[in-house]
N, C-alpha and C. Protein backbone atom coordinates (compact mmCIF):
# COMPACT_ATOMS: atom_id res chain seq x y z
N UNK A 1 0.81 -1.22 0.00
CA UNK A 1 0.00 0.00 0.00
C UNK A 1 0.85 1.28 0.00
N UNK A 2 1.65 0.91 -0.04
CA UNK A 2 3.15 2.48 0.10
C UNK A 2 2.82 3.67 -0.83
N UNK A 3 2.54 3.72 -1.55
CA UNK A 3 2.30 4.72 -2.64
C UNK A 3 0.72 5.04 -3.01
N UNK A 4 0.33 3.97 -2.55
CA UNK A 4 -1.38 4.29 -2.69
C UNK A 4 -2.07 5.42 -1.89
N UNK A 5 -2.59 6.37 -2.29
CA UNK A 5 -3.54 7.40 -1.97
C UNK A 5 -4.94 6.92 -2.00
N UNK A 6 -5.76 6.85 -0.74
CA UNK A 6 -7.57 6.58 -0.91
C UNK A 6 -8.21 7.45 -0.03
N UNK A 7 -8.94 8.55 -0.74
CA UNK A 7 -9.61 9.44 0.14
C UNK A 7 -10.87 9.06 -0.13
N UNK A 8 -11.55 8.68 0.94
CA UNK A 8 -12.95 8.65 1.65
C UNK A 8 -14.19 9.84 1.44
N UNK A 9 -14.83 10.75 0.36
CA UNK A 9 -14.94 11.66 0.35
C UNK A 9 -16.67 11.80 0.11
N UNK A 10 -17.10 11.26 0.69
CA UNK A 10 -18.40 10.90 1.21
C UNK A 10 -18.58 12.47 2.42
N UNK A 11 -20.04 12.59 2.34
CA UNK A 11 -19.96 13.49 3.46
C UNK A 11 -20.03 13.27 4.96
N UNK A 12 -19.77 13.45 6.03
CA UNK A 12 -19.74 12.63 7.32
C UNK A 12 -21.16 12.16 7.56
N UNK A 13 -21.03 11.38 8.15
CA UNK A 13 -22.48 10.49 8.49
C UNK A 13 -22.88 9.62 6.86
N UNK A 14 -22.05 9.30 6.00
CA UNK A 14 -22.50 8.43 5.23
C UNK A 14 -21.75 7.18 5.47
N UNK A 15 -21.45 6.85 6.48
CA UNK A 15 -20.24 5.71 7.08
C UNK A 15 -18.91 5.66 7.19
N UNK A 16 -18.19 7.13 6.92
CA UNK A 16 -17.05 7.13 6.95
C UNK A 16 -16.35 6.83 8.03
N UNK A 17 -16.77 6.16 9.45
CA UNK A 17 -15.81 5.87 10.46
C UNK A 17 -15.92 4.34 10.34
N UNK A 18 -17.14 3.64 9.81
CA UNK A 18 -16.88 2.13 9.22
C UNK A 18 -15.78 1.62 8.68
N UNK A 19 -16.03 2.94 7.36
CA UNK A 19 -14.60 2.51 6.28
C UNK A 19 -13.78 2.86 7.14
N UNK A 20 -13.24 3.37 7.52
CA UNK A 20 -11.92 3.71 8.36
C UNK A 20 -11.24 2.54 9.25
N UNK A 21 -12.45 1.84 9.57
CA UNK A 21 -12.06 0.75 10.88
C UNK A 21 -12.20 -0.01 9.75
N UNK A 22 -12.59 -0.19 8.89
CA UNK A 22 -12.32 -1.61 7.97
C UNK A 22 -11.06 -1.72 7.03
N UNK A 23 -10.84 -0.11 6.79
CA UNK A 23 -9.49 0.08 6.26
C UNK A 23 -8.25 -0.33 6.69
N UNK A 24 -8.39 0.00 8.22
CA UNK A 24 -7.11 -0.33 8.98
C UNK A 24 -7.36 -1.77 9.15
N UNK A 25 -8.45 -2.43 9.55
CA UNK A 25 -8.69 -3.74 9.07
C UNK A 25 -7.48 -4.46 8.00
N UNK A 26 -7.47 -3.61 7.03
CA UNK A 26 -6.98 -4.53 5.70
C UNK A 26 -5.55 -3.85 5.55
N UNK A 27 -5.06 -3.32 6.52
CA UNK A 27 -3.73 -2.98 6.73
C UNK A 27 -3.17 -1.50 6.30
N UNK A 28 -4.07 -1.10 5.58
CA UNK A 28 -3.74 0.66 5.22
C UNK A 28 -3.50 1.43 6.36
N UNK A 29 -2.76 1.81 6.13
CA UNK A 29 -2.28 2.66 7.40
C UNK A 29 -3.41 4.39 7.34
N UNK A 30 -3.91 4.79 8.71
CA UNK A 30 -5.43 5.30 8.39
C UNK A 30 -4.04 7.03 8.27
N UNK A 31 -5.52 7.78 8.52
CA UNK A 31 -4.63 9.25 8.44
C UNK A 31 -5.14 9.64 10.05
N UNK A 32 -4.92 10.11 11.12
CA UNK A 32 -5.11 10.39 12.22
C UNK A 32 -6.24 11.97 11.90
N UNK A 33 -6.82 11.36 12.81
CA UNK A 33 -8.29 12.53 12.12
C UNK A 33 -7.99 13.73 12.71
N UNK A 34 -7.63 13.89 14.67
CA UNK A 34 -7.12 15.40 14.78
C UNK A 34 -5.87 15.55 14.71
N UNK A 35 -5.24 15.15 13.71
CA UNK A 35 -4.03 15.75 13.26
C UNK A 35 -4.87 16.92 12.02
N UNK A 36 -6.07 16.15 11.13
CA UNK A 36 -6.44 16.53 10.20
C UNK A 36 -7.58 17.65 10.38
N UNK A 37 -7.87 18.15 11.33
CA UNK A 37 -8.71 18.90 11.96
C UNK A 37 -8.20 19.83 12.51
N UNK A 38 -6.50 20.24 12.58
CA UNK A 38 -6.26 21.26 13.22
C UNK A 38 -5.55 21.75 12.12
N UNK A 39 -5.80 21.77 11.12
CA UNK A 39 -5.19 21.82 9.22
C UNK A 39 -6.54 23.00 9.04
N UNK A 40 -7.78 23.49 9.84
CA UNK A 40 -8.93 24.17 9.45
C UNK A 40 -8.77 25.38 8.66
N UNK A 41 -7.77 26.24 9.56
CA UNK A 41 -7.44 27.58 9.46
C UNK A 41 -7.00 27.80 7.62
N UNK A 42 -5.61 26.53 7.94
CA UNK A 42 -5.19 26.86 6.33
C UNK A 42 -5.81 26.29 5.30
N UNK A 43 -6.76 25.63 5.56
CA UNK A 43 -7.43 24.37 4.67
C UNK A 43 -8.75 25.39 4.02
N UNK A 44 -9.33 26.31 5.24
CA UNK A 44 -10.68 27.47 4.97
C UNK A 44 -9.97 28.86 4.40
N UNK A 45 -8.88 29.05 4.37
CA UNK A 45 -8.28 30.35 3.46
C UNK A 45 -7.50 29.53 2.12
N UNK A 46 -7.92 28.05 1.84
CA UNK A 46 -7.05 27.51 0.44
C UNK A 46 -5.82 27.43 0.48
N UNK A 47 -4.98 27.45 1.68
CA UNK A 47 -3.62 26.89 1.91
C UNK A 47 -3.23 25.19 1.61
N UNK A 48 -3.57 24.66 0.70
CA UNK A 48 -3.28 23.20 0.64
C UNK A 48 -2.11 22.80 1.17
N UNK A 49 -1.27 23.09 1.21
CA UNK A 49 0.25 22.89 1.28
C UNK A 49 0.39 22.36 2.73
N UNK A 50 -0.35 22.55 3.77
CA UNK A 50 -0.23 21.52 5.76
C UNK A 50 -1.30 20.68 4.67
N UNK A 51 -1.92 20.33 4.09
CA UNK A 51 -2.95 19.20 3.80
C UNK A 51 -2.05 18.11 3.20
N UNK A 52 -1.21 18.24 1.87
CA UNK A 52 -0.53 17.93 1.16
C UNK A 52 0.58 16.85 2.17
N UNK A 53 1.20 17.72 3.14
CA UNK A 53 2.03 17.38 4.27
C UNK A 53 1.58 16.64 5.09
N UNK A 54 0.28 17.01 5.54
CA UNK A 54 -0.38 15.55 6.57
C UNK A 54 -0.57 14.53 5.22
N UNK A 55 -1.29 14.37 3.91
CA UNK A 55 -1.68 13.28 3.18
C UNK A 55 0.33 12.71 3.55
N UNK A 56 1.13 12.75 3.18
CA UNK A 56 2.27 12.09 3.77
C UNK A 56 1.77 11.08 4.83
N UNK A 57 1.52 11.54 5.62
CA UNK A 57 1.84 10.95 6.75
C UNK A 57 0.73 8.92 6.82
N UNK A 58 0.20 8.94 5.74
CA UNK A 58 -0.61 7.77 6.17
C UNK A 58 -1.05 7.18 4.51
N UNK A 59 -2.25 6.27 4.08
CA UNK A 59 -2.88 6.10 2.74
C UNK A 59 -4.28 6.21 2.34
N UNK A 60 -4.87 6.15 3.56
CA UNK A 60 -5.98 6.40 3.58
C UNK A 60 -6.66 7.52 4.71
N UNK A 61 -7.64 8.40 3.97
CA UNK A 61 -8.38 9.40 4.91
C UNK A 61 -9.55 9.31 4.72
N UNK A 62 -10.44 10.28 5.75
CA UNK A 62 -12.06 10.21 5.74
C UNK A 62 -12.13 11.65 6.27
N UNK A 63 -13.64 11.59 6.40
CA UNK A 63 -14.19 13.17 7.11
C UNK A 63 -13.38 14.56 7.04
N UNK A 64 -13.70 15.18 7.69
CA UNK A 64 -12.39 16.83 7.44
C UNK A 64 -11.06 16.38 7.22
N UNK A 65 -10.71 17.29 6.14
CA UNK A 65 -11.16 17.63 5.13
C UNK A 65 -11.65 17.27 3.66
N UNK A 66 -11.64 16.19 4.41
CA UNK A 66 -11.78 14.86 2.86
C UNK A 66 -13.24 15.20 2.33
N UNK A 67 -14.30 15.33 3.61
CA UNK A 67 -15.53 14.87 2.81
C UNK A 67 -16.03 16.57 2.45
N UNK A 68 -14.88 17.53 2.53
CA UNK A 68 -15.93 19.02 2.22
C UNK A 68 -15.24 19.08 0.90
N UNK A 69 -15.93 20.20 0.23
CA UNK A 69 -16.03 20.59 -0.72
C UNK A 69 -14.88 22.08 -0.53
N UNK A 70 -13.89 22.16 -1.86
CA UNK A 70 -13.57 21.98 -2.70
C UNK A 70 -12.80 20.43 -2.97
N UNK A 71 -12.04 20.04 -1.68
CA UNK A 71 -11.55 18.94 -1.12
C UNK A 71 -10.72 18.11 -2.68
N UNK A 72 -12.12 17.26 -3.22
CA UNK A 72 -12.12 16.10 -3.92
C UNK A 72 -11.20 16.91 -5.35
N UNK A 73 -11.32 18.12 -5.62
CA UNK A 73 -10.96 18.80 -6.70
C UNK A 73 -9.94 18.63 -6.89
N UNK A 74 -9.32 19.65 -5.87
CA UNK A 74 -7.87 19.89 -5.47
C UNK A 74 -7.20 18.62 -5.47
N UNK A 75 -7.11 17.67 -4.96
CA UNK A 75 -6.71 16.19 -4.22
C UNK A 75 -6.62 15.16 -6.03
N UNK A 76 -8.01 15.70 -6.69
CA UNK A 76 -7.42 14.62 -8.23
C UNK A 76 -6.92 15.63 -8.95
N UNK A 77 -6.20 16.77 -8.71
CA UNK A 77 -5.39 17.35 -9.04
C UNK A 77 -4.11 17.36 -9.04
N UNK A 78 -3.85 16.95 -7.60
CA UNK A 78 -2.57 16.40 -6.87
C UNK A 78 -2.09 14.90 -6.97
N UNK A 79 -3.46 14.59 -7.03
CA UNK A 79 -3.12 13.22 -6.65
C UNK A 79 -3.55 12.54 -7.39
N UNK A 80 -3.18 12.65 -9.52
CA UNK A 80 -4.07 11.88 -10.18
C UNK A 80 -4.50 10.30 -9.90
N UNK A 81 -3.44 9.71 -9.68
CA UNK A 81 -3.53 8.18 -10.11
C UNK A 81 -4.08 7.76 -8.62
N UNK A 82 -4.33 8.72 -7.32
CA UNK A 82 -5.32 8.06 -6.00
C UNK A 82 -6.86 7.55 -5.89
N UNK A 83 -7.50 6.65 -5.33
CA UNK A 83 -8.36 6.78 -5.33
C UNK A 83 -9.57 7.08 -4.75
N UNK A 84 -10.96 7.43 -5.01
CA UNK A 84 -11.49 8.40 -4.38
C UNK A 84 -12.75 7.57 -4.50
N UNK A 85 -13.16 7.78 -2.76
CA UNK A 85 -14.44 7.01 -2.87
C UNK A 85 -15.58 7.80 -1.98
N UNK A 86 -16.84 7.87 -3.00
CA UNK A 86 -18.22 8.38 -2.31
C UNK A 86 -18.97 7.50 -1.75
N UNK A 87 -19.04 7.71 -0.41
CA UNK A 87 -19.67 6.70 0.31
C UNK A 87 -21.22 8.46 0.78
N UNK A 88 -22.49 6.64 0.54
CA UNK A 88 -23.59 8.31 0.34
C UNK A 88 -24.80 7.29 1.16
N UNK A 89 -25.33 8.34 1.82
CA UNK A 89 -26.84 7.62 2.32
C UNK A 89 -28.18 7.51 1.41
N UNK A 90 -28.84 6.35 1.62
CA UNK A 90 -29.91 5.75 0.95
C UNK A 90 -30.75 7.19 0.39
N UNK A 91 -30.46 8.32 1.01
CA UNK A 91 -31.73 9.86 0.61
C UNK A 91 -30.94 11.00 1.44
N UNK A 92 -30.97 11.94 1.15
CA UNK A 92 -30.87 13.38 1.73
C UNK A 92 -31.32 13.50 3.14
N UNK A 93 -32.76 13.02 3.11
CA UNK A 93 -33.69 13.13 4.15
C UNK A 93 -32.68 12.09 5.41
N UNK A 94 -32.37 11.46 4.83
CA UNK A 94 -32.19 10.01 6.15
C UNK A 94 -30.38 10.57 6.04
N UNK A 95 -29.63 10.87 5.48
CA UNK A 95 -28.13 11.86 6.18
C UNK A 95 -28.96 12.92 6.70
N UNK A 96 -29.62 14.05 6.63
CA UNK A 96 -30.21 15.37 7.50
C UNK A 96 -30.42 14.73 8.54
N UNK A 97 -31.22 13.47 8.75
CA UNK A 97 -31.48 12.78 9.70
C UNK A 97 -30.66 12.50 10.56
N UNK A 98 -29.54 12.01 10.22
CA UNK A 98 -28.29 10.96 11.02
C UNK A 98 -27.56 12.27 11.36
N UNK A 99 -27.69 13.59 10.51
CA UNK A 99 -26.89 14.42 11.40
C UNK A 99 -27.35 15.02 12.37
N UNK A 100 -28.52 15.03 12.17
CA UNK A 100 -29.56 15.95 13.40
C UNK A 100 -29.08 15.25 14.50
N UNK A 101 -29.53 13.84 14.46
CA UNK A 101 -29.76 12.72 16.08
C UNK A 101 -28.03 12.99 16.54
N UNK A 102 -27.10 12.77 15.59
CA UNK A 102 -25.75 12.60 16.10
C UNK A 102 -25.83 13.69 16.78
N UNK A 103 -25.66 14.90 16.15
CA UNK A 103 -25.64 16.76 16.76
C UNK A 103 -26.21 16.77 17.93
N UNK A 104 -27.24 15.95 18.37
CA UNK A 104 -28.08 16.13 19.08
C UNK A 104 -27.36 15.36 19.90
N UNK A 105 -26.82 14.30 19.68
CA UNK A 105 -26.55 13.39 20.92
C UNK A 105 -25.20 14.02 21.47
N UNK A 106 -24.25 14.38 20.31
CA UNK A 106 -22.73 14.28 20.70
C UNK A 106 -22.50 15.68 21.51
N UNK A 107 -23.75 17.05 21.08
CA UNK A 107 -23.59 18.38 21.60
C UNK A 107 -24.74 18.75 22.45
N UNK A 108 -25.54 17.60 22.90
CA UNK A 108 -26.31 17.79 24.11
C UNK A 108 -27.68 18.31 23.79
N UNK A 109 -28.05 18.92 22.16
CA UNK A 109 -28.66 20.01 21.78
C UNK A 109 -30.30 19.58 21.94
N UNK A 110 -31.05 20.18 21.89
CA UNK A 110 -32.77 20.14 22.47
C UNK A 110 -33.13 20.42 20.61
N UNK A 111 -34.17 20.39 20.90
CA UNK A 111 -35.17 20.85 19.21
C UNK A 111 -34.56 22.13 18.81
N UNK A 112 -34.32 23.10 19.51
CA UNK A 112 -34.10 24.48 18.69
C UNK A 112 -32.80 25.07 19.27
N UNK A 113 -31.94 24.69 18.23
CA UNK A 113 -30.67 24.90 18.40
C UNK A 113 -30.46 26.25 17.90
N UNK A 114 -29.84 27.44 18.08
CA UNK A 114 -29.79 28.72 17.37
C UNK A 114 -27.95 28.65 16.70
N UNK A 115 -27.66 29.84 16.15
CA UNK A 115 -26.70 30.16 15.99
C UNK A 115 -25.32 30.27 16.91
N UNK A 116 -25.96 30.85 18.10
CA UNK A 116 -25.21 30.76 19.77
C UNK A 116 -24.70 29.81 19.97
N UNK A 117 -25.75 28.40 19.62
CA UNK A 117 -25.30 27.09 20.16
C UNK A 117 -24.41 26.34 19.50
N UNK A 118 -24.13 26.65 18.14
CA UNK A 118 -22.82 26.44 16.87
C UNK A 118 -21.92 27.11 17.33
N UNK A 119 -21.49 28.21 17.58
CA UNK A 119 -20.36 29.08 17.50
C UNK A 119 -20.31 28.62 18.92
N UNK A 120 -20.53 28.63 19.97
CA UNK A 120 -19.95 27.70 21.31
C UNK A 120 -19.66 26.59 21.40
N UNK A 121 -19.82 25.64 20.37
CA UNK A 121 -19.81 24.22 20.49
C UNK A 121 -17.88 23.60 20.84
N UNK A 122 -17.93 23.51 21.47
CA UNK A 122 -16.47 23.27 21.77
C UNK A 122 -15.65 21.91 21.48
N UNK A 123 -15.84 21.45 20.34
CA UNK A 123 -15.54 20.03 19.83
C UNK A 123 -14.37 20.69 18.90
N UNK A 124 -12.95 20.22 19.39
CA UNK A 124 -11.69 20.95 18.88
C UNK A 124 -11.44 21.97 19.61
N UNK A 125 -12.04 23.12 19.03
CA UNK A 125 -11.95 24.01 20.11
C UNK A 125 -13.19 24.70 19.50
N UNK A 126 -12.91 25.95 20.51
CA UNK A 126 -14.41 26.48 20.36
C UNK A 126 -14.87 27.26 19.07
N UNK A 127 -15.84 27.49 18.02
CA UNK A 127 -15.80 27.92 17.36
C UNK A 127 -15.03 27.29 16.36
N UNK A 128 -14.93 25.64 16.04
CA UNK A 128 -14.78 24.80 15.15
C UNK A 128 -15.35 24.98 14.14
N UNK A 129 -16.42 24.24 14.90
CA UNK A 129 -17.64 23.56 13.78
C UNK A 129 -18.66 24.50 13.36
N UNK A 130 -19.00 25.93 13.74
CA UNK A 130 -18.71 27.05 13.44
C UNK A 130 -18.38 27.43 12.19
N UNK A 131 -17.40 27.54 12.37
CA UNK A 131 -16.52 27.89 11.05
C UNK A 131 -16.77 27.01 9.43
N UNK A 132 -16.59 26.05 9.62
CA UNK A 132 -16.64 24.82 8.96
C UNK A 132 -18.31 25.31 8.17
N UNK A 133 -19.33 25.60 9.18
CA UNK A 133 -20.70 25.74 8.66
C UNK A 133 -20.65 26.89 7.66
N UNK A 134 -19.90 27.93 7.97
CA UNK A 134 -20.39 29.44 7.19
C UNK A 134 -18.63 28.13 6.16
N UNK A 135 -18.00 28.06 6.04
CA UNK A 135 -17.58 27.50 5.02
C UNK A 135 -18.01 26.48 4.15
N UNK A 136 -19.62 25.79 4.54
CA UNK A 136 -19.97 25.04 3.49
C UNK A 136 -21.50 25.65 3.04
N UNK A 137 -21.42 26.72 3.67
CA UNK A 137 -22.65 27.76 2.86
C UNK A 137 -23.97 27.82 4.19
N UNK A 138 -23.54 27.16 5.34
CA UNK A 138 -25.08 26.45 5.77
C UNK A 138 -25.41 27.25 6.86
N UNK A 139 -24.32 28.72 6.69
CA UNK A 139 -24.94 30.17 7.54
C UNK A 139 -25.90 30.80 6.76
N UNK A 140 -26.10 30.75 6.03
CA UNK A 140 -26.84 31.40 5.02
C UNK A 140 -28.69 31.45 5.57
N UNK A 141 -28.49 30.59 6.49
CA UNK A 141 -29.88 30.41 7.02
C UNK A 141 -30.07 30.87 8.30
N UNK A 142 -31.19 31.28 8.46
CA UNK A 142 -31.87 31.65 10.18
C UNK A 142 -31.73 30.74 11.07
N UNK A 143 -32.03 29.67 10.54
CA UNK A 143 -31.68 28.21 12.07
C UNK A 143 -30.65 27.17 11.20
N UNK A 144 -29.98 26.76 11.95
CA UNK A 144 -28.68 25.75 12.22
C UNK A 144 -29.22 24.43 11.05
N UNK A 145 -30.53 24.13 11.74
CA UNK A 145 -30.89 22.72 11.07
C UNK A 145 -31.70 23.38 10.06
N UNK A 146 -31.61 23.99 9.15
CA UNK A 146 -32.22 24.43 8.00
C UNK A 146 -32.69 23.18 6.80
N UNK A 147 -33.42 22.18 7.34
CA UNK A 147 -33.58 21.09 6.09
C UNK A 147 -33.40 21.38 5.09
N UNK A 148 -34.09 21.83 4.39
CA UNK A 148 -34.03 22.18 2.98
C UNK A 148 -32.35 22.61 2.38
N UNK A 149 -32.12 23.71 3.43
CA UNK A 149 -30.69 24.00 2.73
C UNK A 149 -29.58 22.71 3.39
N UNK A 150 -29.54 22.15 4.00
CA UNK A 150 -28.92 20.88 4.16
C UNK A 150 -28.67 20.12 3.12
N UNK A 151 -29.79 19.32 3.04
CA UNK A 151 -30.15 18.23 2.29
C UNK A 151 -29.53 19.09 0.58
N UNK A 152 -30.00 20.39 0.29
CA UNK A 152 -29.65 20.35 -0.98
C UNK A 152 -27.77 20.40 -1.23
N UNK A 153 -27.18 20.91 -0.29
CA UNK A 153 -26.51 21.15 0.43
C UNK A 153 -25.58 19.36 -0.09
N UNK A 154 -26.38 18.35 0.65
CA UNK A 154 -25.81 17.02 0.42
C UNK A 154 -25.89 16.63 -1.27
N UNK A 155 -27.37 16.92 -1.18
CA UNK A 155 -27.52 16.47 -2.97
C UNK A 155 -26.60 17.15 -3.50
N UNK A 156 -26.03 18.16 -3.94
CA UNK A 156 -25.30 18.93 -4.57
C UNK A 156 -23.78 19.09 -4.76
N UNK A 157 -23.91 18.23 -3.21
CA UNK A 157 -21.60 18.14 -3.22
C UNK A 157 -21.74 16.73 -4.22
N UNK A 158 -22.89 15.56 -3.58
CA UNK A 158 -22.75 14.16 -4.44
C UNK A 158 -23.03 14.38 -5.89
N UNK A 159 -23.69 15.15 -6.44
CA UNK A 159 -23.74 15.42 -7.78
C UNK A 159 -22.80 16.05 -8.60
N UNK A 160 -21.72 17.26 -7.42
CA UNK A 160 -20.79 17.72 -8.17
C UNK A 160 -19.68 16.55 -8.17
N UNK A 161 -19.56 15.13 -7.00
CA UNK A 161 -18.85 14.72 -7.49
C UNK A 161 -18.79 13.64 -8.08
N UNK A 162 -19.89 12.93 -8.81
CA UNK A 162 -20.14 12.11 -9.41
C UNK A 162 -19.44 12.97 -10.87
């Protein structure tokens, strides 16, 4: 597997921590996820170059920054001959779904989560996952769980990368 590149580029909650444990399963050495999560800063102003430097370090990746968008572009740019896999849920509706219950479970959150309750969320550090949102467009809305802009949101990265 020495030379092999496989990015995971599914959006989170379409099973990307499965593949990961099945990957290392089959001996690929994985990519360490908060190594790859503290890459935000230069990864959200288009600094590829700490991304480039962590892909070194392992053969296979998943989730940030693998599964956002511009991500998959850049990466079969760099990385023609790697391979790239969309892992996707059965509907839009049922990922909106799996992210709501997770959000809900992993950040404590009740039915009406506001803007307040994103930008405090302290997973990494504070004002993470935050960031990450107004970088995949999904501030654009009055409430957090905006279905509609979600879901199109999902349809739309899987269509740009099909």
């Amino acid at each position: 597997h020495d030379s092999e590149k496989i990015f995971l580029i599914g959006r989170n909650k379409t099973g990307t921590t499965s593949m990961k444990i099945l990957m290392n399963s089959l001996g690929y050495k994985v990519g360490n996820q908060r190594i790859a999560e503290k890459l935000q800063k230069s990864f959200l102003s288009k600094n590829y170059r700490p991304l480039y430097r962590y892909i070194n370090s392992a053969e296979f990746f998943q989730d940030f920054p693998f599964s956002y968008p511009p991500t998959y572009k850049v990466l079969h740019d760099k990385y023609p001959n790697a391979k790239f896999i969309l892992t996707v849920r059965n509907s839009s509706k049922e990922w909106f779904e799996s992210l709501v219950r997770f959000h809900k479970k992993m950040f404590n959150f009740s039915n009406d989560v506001q803007w307040n309750d994103i930008a405090n969320i302290s997973y990494n550090k504070k004002g993470w996952m935050y960031k990450n949102w107004i970088h995949l467009g999904w501030s654009l809305s009055n409430e957090p769980y905006n279905e509609t802009l979600l879901r199109n949101h999902y349809e739309d990265y899987n269509k740009g990368v099909e």
